[in-house]
N, C-alpha and C. Protein backbone atom coordinates (compact mmCIF):
# COMPACT_ATOMS: atom_id res chain seq x y z
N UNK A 1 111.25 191.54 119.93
CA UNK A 1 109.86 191.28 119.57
C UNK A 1 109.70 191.29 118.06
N UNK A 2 109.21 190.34 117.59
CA UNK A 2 108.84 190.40 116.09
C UNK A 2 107.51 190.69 115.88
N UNK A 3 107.17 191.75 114.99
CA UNK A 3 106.11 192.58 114.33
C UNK A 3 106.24 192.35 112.63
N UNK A 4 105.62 192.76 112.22
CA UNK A 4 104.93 192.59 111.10
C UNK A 4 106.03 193.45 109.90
N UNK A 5 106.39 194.27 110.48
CA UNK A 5 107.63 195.41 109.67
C UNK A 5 108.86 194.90 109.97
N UNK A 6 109.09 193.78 111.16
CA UNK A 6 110.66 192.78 110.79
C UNK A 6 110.86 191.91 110.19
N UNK A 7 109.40 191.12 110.34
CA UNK A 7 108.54 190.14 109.46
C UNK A 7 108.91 190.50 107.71
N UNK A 8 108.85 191.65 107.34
CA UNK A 8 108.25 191.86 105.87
C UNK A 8 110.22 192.16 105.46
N UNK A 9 110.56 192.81 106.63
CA UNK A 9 112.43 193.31 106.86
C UNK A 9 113.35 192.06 106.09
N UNK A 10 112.75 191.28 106.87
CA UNK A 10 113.69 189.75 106.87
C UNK A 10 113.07 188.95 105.52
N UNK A 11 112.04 188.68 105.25
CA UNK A 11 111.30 188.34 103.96
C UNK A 11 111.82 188.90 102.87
N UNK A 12 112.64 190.01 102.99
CA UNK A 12 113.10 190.95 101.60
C UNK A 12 114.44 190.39 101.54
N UNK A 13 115.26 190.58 102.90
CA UNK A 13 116.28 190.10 103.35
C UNK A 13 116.45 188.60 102.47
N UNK A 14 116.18 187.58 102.75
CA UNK A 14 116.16 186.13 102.21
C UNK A 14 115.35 186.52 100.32
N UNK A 15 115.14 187.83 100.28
CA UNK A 15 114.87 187.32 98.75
C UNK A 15 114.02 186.84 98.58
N UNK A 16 112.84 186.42 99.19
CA UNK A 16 111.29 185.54 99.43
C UNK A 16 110.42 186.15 98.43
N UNK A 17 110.33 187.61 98.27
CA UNK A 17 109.51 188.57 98.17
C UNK A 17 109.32 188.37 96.20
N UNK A 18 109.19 187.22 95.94
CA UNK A 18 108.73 186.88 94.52
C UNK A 18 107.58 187.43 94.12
N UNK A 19 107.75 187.90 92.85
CA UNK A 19 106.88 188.46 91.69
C UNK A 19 105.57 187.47 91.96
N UNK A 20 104.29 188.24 92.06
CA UNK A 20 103.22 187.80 92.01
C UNK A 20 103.00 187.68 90.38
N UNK A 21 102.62 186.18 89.39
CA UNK A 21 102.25 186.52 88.02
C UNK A 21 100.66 186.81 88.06
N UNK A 22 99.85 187.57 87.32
CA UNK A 22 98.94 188.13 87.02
C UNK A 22 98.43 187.46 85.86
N UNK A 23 97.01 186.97 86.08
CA UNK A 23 96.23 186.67 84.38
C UNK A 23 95.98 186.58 83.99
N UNK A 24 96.44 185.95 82.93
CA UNK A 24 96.29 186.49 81.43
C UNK A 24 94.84 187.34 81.05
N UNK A 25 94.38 188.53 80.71
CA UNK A 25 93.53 188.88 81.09
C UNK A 25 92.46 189.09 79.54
N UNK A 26 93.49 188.26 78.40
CA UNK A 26 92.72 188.07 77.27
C UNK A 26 91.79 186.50 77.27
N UNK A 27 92.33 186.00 78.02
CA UNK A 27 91.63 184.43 78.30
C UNK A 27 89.83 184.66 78.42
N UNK A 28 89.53 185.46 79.13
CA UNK A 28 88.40 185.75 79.55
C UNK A 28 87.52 186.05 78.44
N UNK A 29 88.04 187.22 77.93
CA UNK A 29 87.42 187.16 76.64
C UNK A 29 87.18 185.85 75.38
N UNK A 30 88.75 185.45 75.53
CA UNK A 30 88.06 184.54 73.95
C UNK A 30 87.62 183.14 74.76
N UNK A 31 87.40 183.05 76.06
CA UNK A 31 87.15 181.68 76.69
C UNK A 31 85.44 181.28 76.19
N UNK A 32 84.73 182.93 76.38
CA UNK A 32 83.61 183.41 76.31
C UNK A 32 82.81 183.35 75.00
N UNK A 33 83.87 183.75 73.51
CA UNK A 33 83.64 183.79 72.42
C UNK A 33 83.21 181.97 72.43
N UNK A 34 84.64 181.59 72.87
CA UNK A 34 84.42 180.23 72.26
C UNK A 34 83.50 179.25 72.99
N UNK A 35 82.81 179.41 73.94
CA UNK A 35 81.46 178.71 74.30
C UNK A 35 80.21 179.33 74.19
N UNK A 36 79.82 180.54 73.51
CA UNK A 36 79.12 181.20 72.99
C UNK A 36 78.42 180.09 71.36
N UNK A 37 77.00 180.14 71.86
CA UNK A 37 76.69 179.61 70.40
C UNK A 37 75.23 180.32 70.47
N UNK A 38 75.32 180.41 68.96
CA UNK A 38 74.38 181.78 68.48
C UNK A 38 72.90 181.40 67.81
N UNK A 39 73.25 180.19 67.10
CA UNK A 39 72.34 179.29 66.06
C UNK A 39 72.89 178.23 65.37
N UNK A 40 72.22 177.06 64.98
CA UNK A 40 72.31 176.07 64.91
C UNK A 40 73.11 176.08 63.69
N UNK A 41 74.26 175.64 62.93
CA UNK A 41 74.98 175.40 62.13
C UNK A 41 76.26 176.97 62.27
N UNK A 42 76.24 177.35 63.27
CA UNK A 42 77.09 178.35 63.36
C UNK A 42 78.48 178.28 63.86
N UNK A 43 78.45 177.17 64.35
CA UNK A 43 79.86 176.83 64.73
C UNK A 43 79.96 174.96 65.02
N UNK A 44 81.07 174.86 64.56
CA UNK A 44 80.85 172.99 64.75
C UNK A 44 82.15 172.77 65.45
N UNK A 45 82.68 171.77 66.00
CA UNK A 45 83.55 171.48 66.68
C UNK A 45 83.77 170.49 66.32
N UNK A 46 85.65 169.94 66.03
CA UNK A 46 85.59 168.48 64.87
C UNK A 46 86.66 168.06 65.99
N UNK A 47 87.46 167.21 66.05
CA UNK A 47 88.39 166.25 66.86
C UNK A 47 88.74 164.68 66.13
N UNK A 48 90.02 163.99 66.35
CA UNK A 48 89.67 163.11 66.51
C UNK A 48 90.05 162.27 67.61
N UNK A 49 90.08 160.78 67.24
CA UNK A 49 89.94 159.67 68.15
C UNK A 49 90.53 158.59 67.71
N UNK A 50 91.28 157.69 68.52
CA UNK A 50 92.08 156.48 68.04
C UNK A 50 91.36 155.54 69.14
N UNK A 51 91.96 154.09 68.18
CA UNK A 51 91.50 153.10 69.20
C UNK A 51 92.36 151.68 68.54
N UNK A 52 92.29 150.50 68.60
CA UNK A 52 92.79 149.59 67.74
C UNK A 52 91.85 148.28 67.31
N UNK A 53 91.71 147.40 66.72
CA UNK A 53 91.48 146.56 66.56
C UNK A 53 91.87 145.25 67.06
N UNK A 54 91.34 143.93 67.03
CA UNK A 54 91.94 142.88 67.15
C UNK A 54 92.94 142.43 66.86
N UNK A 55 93.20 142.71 65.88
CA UNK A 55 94.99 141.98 65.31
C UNK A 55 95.81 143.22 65.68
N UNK A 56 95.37 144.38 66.32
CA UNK A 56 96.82 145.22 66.97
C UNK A 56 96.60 146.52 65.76
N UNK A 57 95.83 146.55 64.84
CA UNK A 57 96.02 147.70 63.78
C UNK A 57 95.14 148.56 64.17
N UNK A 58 95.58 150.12 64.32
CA UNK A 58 95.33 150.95 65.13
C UNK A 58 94.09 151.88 63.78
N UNK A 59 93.08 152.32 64.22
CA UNK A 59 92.31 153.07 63.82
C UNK A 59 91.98 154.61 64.06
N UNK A 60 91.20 155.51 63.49
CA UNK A 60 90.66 156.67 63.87
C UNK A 60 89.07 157.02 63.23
N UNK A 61 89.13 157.86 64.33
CA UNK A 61 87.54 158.68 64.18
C UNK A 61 87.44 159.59 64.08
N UNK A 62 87.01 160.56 63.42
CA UNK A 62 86.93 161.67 62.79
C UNK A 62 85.66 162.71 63.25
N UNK A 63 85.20 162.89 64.45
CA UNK A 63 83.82 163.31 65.05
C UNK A 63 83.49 165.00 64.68
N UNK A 64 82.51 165.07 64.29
CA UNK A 64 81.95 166.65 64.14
C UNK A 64 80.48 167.03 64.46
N UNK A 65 80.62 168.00 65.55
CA UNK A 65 79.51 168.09 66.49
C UNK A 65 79.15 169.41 66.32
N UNK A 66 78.08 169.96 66.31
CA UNK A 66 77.24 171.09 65.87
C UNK A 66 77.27 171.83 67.57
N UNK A 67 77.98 172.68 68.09
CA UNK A 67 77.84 173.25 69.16
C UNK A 67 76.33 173.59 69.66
N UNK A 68 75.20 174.04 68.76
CA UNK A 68 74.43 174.71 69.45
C UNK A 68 73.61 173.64 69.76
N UNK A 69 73.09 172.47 69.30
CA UNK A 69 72.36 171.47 70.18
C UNK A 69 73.08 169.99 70.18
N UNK A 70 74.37 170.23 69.85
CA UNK A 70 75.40 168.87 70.48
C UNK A 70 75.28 167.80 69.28
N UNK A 71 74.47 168.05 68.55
CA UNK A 71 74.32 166.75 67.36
C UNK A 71 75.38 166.41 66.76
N UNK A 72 75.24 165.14 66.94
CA UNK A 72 77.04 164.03 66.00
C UNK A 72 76.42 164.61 64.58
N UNK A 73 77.23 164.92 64.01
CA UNK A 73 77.12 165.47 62.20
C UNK A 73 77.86 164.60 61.58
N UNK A 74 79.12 163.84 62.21
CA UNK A 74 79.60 162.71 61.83
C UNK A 74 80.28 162.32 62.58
N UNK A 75 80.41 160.48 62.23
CA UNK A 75 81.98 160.49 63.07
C UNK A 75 82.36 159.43 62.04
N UNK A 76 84.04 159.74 61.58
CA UNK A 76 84.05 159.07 60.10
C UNK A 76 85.09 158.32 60.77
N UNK A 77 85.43 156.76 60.18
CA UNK A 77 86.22 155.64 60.79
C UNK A 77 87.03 155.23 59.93
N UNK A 78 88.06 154.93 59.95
CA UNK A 78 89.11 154.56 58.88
C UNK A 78 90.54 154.64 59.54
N UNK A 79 91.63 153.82 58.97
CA UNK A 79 93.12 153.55 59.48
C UNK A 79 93.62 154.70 59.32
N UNK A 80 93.47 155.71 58.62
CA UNK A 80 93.74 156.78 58.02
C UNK A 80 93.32 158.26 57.51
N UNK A 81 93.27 159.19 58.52
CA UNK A 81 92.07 160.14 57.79
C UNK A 81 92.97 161.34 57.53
N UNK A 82 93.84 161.41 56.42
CA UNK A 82 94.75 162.75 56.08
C UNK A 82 93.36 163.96 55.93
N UNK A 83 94.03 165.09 55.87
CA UNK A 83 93.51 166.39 55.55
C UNK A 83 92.50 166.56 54.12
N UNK A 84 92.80 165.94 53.10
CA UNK A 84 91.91 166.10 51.63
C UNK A 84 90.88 165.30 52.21
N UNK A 85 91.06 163.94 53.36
CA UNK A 85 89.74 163.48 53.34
C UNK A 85 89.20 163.77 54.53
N UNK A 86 89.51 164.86 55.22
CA UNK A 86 88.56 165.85 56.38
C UNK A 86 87.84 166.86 55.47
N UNK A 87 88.70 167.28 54.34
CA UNK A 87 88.35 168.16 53.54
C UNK A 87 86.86 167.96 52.74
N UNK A 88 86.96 166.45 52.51
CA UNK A 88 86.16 165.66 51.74
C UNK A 88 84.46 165.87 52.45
N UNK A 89 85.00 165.02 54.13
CA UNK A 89 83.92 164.97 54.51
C UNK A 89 82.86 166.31 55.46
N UNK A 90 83.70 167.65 55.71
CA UNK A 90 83.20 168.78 55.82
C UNK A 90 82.31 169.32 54.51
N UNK A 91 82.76 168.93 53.29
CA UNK A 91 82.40 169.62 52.00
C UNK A 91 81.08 168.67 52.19
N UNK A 92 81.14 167.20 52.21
CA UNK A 92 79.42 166.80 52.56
C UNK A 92 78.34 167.27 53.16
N UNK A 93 79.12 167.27 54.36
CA UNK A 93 78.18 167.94 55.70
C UNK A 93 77.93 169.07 55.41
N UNK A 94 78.80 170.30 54.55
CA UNK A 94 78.01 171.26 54.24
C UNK A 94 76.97 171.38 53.14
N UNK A 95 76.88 170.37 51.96
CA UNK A 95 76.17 170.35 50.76
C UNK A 95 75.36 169.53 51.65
N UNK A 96 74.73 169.31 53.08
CA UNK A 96 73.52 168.76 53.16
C UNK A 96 72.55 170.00 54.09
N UNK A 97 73.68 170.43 54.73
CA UNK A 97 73.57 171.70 55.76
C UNK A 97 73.68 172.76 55.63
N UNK A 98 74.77 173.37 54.66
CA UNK A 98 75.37 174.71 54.61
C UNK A 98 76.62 174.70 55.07
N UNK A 99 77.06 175.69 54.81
CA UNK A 99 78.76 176.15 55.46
C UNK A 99 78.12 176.77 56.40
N UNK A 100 79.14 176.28 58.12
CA UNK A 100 79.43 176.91 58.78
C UNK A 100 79.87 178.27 59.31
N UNK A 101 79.75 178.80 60.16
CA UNK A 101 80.70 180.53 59.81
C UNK A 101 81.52 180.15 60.62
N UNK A 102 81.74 179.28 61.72
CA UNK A 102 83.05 178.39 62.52
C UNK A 102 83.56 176.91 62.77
N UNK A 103 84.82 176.88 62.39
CA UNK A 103 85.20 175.26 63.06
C UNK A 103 85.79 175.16 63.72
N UNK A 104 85.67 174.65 65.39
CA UNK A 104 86.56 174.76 65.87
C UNK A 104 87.35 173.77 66.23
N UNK A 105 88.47 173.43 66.67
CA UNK A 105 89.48 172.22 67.03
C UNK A 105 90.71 172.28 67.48
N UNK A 106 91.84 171.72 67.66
CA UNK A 106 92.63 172.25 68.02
C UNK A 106 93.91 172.41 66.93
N UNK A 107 94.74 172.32 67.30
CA UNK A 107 96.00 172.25 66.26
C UNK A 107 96.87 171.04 66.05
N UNK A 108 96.08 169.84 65.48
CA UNK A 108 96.95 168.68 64.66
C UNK A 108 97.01 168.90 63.05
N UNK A 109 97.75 168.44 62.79
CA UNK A 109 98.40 168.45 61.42
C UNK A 109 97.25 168.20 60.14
N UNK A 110 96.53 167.50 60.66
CA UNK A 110 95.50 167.39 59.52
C UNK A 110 94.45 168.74 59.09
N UNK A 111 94.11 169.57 60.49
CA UNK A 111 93.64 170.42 60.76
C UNK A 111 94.02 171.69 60.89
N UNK A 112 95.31 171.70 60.28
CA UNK A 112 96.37 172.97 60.50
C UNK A 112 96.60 172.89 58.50
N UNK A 113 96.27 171.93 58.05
CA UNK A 113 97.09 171.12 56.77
C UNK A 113 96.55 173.14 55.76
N UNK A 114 97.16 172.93 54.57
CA UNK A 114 97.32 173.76 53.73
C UNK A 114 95.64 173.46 52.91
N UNK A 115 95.25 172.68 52.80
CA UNK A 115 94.19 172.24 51.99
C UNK A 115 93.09 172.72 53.05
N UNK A 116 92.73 172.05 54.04
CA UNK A 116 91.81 172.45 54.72
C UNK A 116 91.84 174.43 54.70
N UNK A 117 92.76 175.16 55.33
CA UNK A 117 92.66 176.52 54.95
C UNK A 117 92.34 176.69 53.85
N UNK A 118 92.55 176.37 52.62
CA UNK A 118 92.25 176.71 51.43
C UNK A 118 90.51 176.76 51.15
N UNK A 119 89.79 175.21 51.52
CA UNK A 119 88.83 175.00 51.20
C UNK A 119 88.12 176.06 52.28
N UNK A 120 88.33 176.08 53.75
CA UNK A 120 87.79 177.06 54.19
C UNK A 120 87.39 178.56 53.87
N UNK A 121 88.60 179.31 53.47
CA UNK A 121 89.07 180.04 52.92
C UNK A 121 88.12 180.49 51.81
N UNK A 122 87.84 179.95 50.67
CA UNK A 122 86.33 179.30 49.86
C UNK A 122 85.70 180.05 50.01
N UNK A 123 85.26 179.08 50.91
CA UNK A 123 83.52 179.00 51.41
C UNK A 123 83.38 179.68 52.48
N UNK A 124 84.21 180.66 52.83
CA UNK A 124 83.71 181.89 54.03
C UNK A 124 84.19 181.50 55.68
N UNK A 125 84.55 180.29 55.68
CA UNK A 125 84.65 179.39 57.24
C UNK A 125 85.76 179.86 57.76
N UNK A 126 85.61 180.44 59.12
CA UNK A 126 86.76 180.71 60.02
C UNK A 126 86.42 179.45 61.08
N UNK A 127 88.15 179.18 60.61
CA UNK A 127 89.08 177.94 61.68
C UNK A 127 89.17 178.89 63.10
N UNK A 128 88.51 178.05 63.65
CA UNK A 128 88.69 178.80 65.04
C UNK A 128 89.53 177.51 66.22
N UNK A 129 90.98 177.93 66.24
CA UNK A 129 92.01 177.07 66.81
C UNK A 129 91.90 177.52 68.16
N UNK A 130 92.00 176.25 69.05
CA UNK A 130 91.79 176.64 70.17
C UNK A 130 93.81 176.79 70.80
N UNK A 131 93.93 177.06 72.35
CA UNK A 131 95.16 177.30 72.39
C UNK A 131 95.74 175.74 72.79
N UNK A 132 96.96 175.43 72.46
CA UNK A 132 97.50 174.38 72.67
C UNK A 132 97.47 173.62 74.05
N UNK A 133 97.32 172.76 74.38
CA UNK A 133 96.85 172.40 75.89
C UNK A 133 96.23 172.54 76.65
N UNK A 134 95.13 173.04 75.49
CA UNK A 134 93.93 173.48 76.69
C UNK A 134 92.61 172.70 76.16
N UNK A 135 92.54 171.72 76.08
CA UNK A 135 91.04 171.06 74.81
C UNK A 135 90.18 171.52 75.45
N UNK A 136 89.72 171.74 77.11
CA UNK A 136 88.00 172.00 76.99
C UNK A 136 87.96 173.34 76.76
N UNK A 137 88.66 174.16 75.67
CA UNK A 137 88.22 175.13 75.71
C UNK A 137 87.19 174.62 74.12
N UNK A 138 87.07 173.23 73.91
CA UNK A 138 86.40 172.62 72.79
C UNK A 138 86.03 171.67 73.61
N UNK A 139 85.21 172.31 74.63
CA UNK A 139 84.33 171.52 75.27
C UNK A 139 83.19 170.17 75.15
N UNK A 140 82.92 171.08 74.32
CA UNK A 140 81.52 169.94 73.48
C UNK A 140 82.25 169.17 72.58
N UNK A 141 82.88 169.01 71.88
CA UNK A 141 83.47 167.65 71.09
C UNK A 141 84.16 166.52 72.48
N UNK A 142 84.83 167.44 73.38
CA UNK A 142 85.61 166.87 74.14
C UNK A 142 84.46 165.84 75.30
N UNK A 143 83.58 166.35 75.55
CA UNK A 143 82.58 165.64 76.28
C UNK A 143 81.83 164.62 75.55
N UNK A 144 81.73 164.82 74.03
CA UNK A 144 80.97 163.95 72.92
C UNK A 144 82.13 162.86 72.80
N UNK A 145 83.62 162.97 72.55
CA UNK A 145 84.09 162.06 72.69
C UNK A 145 84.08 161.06 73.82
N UNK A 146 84.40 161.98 74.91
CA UNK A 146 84.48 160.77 76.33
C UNK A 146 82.69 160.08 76.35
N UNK A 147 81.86 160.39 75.63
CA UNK A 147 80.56 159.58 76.04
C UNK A 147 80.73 158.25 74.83
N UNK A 148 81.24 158.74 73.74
CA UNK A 148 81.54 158.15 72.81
C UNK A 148 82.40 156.98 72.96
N UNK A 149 83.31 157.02 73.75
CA UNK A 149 84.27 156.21 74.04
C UNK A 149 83.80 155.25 75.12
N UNK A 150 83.11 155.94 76.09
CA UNK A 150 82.62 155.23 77.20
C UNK A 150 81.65 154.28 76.69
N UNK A 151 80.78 154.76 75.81
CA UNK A 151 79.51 153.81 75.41
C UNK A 151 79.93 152.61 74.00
N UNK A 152 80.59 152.94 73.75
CA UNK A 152 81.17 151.78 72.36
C UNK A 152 82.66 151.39 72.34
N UNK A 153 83.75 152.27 72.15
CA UNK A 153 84.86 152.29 72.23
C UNK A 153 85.26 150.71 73.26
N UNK A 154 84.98 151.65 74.57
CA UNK A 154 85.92 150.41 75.80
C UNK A 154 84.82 149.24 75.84
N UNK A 155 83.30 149.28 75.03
CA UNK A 155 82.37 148.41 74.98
C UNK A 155 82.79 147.62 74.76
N UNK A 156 83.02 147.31 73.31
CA UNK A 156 82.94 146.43 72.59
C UNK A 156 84.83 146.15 71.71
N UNK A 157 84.95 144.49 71.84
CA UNK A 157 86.14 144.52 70.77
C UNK A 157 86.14 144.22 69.15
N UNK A 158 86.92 144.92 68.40
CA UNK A 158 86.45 144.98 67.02
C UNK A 158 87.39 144.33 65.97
N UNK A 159 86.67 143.58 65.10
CA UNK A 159 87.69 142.83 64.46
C UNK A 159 88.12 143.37 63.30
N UNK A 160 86.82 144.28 62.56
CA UNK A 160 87.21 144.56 61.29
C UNK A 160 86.45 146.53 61.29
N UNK A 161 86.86 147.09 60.66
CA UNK A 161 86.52 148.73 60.62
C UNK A 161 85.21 148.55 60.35
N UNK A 162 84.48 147.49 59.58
CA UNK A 162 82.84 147.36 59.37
C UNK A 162 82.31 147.56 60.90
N UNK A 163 82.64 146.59 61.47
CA UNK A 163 82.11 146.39 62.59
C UNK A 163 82.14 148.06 63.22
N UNK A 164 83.16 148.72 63.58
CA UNK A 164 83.77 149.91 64.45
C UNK A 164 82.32 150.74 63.51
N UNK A 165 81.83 150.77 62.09
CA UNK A 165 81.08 152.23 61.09
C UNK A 165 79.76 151.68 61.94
N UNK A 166 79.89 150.30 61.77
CA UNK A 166 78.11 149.71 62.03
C UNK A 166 77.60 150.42 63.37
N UNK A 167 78.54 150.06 64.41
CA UNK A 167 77.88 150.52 65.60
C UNK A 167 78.10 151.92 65.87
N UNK A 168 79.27 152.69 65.17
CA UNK A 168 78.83 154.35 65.69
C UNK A 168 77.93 154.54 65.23
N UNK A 169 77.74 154.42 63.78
CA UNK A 169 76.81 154.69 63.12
C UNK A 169 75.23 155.11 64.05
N UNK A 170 74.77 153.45 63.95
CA UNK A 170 73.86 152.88 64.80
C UNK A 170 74.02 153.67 66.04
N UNK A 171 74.21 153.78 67.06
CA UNK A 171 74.78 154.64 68.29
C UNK A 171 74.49 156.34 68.22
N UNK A 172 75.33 156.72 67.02
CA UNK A 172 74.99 158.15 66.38
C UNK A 172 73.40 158.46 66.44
N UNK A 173 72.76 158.07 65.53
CA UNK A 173 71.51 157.78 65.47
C UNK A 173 70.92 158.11 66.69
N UNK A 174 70.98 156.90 67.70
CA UNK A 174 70.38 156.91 68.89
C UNK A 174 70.69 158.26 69.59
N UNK A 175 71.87 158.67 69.70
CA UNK A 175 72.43 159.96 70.44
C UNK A 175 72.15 160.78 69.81
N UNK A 176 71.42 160.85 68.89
CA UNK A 176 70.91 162.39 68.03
C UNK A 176 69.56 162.40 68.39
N UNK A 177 68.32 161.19 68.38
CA UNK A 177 67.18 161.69 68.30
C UNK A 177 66.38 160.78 69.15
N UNK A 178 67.41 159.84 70.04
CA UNK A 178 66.86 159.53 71.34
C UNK A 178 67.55 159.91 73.07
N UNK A 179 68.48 159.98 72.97
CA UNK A 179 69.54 159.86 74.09
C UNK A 179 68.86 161.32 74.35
N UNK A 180 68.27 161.63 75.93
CA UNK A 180 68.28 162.96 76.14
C UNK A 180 69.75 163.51 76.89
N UNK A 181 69.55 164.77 76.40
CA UNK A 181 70.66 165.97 77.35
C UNK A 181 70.42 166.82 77.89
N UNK A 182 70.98 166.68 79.54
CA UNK A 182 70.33 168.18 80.26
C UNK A 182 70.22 169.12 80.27
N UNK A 183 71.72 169.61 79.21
CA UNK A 183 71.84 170.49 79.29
C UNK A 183 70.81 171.13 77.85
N UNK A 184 69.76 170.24 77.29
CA UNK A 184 69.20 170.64 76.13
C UNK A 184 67.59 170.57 76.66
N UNK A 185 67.71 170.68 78.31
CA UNK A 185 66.07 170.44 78.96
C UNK A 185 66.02 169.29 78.48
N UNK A 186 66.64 168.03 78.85
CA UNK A 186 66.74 166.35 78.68
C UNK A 186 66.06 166.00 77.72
N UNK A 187 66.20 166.73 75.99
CA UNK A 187 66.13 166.55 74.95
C UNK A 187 66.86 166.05 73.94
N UNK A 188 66.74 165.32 73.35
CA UNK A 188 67.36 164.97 72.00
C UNK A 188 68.01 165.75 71.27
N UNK A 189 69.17 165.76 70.53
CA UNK A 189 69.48 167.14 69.90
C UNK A 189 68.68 167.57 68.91
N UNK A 190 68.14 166.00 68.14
CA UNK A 190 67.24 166.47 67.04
C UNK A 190 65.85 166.82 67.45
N UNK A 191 65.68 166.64 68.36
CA UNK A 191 64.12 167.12 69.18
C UNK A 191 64.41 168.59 69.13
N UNK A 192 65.47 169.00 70.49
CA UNK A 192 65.90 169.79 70.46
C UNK A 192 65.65 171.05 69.45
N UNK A 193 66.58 170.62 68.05
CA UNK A 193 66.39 171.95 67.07
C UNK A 193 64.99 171.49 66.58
N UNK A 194 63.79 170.50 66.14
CA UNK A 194 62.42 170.77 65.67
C UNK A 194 61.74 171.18 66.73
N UNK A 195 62.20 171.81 68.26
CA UNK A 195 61.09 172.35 68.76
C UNK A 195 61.36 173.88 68.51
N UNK A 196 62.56 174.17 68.57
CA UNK A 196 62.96 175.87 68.37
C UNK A 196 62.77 175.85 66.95
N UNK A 197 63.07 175.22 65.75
CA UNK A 197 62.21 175.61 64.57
C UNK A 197 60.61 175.76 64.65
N UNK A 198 60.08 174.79 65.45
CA UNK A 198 58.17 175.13 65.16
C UNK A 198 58.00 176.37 66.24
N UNK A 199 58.89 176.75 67.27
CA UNK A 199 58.52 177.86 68.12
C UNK A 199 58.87 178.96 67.81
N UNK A 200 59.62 179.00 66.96
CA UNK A 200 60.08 180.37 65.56
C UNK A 200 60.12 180.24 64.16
N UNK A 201 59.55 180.42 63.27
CA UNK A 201 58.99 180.62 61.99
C UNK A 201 60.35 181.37 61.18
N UNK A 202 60.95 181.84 62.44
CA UNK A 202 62.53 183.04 61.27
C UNK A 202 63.65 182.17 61.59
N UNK A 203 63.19 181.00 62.62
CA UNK A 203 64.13 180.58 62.86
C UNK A 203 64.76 179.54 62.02
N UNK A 204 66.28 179.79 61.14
CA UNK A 204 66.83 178.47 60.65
C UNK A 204 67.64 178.02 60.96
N UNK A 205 67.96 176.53 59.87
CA UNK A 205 69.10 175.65 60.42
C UNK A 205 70.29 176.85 60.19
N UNK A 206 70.79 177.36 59.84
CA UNK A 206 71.59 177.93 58.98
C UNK A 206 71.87 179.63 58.74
């Protein structure tokens, strides 16, 4: 007769009886940090994006999204976007906004680069790297891209990088202060932050 104690006998027997892995039980915590948003310019989330052109010459996009109400802050277009000119265009976005107290993204070379730490470094900004193979733990850029891509990208074909600035551009725009989001009570992002500024007086961008 087989029971449950010849059962478990023979299971040890054949060696079956593999290590249960357990986990990771720090995930939880920083999963939490990093979709946590506190106030509006407090953490931004940057990425980029490739695509090509008509004659076969391959491009990128450079997107930076304000976590706490999803707003495109940019998305910069060019064959080429090394590290001095991420560097370039964060140092804008903050001389219109402020420095950030987080950026988050993951770990490519432009964004890992020696210059970017430096300028961070600066101006008070903690790089907040997410872990390798895991992008939605940079959720919100990662969802801003796939809408991004869906609505212009596989839209339209492009002959020259004018064309690719004109319509994010244009597009940007619309997705900041018309396109609603549910998750913002099917608001605008820029609606969005002028209703929590007129409904708090302490409340800033920054």
């Amino acid at each position: 007769m087989w029971n449950a104690k010849r059962v478990y006998r023979i299971y040890r027997l054949l060696k079956l009886n593999l290590r249960r892995k357990g986990k990771n039980a720090y995930l939880t915590g920083i999963h939490s940090r990093w979709l946590f948003r506190i106030k509006m310019n407090h953490c931004w989330s940057v990425d980029f994006m490739s695509d090509a052109l008509l004659d076969g010459r391959r491009f990128r996009l450079f997107n930076v999204v304000d976590n706490f109400n999803r707003e495109a802050l940019a998305i910069e277009v060019d064959l080429n976007i090394p590290a001095h000119r991420v560097v370039r265009i964060l140092e804008r976005l903050s001389a219109e906004r402020g420095y950030p107290a987080f950026i988050r993204s993951d770990n490519g070379p432009e964004l890992t680069a020696a210059a970017l730490a430096e300028w961070a470094e600066l101006h008070g900004v903690i790089l907040d790297f997410i872990q390798p193979g895991r992008p939605m733990q940079n959720g919100f850029i990662e969802r801003f891209n796939k809408t991004l891509r869906t609505a212009i990208l596989d839209m339209y074909l492009f002959r020259t990088l004018s064309e690719v600035r004109v319509l994010t551009e244009y597009w940007r725009a619309e997705y900041n202060e018309e396109r609603p989001h549910s998750s913002l009570g099917d608001m605008p992002p820029v609606i969005y932050a002028r209703q929590k500024l007129a409904g708090d007086p302490h409340w800033r961008w920054y």
